[in-house]
N, C-alpha and C. Protein backbone atom coordinates (compact mmCIF):
# COMPACT_ATOMS: atom_id res chain seq x y z
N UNK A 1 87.02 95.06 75.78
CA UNK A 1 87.57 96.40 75.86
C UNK A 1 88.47 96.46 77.10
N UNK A 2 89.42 96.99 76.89
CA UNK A 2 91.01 97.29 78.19
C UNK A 2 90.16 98.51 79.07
N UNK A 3 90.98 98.41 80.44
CA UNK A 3 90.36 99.36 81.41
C UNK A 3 90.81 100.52 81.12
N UNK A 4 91.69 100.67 80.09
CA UNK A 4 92.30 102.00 79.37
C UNK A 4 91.84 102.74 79.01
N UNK A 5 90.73 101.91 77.98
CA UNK A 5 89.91 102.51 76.88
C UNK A 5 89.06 103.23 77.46
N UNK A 6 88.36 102.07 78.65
CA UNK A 6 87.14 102.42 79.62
C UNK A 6 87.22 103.93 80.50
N UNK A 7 88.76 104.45 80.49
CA UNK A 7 89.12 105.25 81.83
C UNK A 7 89.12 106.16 80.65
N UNK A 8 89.77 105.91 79.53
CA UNK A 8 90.35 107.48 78.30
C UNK A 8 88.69 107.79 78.08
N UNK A 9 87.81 107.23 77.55
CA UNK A 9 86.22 107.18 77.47
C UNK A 9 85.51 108.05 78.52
N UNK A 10 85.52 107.25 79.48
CA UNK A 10 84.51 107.78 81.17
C UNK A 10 85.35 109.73 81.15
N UNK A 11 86.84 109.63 81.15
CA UNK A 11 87.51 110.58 81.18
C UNK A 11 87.17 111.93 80.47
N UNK A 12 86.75 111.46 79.22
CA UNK A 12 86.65 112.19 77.76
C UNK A 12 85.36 113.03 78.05
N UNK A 13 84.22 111.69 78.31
CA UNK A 13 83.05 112.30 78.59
C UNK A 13 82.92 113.56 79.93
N UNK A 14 83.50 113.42 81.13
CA UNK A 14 83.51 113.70 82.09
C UNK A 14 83.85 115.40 81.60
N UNK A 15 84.90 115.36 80.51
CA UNK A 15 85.40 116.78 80.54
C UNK A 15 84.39 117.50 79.34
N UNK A 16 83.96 116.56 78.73
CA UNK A 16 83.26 117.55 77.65
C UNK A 16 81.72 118.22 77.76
N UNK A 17 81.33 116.95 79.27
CA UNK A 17 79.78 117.07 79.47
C UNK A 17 79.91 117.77 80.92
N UNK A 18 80.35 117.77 81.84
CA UNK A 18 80.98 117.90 82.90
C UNK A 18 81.84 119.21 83.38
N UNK A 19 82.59 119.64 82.20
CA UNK A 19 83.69 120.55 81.84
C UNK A 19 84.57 120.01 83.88
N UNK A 20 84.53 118.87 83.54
CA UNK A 20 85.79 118.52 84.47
C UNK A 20 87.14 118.67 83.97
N UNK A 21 87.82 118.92 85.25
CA UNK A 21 89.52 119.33 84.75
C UNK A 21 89.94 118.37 84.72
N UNK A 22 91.18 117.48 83.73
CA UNK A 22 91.41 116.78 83.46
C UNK A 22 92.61 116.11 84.43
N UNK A 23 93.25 117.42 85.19
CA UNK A 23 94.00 117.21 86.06
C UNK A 23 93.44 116.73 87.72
N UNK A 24 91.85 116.87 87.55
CA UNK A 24 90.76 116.43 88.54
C UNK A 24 91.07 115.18 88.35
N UNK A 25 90.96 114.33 87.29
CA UNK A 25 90.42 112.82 86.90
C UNK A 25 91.42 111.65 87.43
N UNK A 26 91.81 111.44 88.67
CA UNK A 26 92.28 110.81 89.45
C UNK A 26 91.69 109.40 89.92
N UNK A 27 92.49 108.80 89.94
CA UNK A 27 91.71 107.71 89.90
C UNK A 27 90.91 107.74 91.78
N UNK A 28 91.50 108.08 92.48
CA UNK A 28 91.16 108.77 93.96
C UNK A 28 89.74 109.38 93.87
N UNK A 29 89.93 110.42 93.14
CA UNK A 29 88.92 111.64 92.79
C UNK A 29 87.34 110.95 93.95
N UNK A 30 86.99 111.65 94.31
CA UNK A 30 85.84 111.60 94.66
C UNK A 30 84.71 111.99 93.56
N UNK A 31 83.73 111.27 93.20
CA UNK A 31 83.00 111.50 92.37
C UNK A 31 81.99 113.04 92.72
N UNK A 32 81.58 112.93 94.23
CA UNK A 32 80.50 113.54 94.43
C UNK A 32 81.24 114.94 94.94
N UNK A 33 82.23 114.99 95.59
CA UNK A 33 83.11 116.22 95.85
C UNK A 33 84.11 116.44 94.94
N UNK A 34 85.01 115.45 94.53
CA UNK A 34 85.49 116.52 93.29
C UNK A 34 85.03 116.83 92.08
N UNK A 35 84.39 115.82 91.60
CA UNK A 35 83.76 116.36 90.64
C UNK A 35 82.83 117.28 90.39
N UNK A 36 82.26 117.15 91.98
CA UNK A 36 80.77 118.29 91.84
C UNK A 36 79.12 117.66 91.47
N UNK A 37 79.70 115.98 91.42
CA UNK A 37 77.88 115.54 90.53
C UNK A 37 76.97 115.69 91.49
N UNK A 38 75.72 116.06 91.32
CA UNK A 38 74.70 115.69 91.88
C UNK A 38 74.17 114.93 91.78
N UNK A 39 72.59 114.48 91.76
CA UNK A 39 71.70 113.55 91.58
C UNK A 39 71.54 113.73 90.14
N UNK A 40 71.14 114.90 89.54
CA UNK A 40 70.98 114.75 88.07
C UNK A 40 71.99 114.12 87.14
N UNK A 41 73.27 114.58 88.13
CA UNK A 41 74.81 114.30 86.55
C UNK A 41 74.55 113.18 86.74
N UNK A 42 74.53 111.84 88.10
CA UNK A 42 74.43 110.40 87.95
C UNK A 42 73.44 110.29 86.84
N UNK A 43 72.24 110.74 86.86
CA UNK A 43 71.17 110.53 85.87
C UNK A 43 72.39 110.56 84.33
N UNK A 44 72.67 111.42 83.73
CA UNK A 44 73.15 111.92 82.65
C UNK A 44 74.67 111.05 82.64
N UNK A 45 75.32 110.58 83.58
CA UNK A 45 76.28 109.90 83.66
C UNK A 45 75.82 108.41 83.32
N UNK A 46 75.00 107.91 83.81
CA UNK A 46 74.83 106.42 83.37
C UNK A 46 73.89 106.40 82.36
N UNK A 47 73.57 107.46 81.74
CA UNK A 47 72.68 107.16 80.24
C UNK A 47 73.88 107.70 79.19
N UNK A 48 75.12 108.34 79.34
CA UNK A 48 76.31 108.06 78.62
C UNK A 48 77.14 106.74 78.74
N UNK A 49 76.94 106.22 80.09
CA UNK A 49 77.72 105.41 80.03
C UNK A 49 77.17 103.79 79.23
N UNK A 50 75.75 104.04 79.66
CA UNK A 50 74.69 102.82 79.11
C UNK A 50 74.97 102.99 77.40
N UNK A 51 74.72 104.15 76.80
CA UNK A 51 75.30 104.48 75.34
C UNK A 51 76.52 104.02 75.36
N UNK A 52 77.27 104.55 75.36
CA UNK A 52 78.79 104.54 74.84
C UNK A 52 79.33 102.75 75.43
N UNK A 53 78.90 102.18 76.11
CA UNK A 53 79.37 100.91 76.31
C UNK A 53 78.88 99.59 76.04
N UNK A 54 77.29 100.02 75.72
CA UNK A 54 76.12 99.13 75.75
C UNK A 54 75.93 98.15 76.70
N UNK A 55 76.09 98.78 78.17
CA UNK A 55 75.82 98.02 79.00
C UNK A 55 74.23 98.71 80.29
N UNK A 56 73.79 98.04 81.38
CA UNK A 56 72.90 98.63 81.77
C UNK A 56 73.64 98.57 83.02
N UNK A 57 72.89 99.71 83.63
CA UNK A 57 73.39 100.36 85.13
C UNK A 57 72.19 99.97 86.02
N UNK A 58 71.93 99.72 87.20
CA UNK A 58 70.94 99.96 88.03
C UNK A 58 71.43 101.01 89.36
N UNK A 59 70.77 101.31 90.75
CA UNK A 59 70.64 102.38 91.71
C UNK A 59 71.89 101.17 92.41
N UNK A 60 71.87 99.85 92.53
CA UNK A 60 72.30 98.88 93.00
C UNK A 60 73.94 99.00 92.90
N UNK A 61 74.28 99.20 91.52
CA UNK A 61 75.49 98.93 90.90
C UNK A 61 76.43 99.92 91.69
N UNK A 62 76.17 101.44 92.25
CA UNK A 62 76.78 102.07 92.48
C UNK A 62 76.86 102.70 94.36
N UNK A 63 76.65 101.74 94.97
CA UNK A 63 76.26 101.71 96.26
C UNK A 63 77.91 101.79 96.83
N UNK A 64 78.32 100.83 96.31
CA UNK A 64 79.94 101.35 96.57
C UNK A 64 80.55 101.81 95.73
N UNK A 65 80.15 102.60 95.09
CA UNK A 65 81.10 103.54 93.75
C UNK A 65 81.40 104.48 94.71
N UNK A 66 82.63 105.75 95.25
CA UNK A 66 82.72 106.36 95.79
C UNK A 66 83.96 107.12 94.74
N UNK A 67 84.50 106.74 94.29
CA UNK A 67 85.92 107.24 93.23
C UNK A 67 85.66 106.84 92.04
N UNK A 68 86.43 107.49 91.06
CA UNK A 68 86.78 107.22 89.70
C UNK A 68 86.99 105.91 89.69
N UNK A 69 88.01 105.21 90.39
CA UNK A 69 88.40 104.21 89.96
C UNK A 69 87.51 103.54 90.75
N UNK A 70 86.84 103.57 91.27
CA UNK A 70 85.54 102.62 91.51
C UNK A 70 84.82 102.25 90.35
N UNK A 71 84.56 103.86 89.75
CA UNK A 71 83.64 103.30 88.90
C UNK A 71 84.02 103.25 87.13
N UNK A 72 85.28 103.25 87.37
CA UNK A 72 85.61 102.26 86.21
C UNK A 72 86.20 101.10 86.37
N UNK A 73 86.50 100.38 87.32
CA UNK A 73 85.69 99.37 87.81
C UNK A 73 84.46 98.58 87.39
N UNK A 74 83.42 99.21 87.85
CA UNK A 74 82.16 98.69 87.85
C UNK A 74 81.89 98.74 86.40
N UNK A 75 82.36 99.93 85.49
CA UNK A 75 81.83 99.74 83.79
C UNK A 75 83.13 98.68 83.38
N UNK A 76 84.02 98.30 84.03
CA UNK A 76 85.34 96.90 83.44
C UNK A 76 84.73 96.34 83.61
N UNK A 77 83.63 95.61 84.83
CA UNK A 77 83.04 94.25 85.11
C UNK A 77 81.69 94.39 84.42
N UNK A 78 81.39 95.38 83.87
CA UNK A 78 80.12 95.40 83.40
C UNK A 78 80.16 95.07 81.97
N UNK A 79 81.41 95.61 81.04
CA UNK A 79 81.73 95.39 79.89
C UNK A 79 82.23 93.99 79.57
N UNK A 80 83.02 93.45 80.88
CA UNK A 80 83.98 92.02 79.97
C UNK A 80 83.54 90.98 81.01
């Protein structure tokens, strides 16, 4: 799968579960300030992302996730 797919995907979800603005979804974006996640959305974020990609996440994987494009990133190296 292209990091395209991975970003239009992570993106898609973000706005429908999330009701993130689409004009938010920067690859910059701060996950935890712009988006707003807390501790729960990570919960609900990596059991969409574990679905929709069929890959597994651990507490480990995201120690340096800090942006979007971090962490599509981490689901590119996790997928291919």
């Amino acid at each position: 799968m292209d990091k395209k797919t991975i970003i239009a995907k992570v993106n898609d979800f973000l706005i429908d579960e999330f009701e993130a603005e689409q004009e938010d979804l920067t690859p910059e974006a701060n996950l935890k300030e712009t988006l707003e996640l807390d501790s729960l959305d990570y919960v609900d974020l990596v059991v969409a992302v574990e679905s929709e990609f069929g890959v597994k996440l651990a507490a480990e994987d995201f120690v340096n996730v800090n942006t979007l494009e971090d962490f599509y990133t981490l689901i590119d190296k996790k997928v291919n």
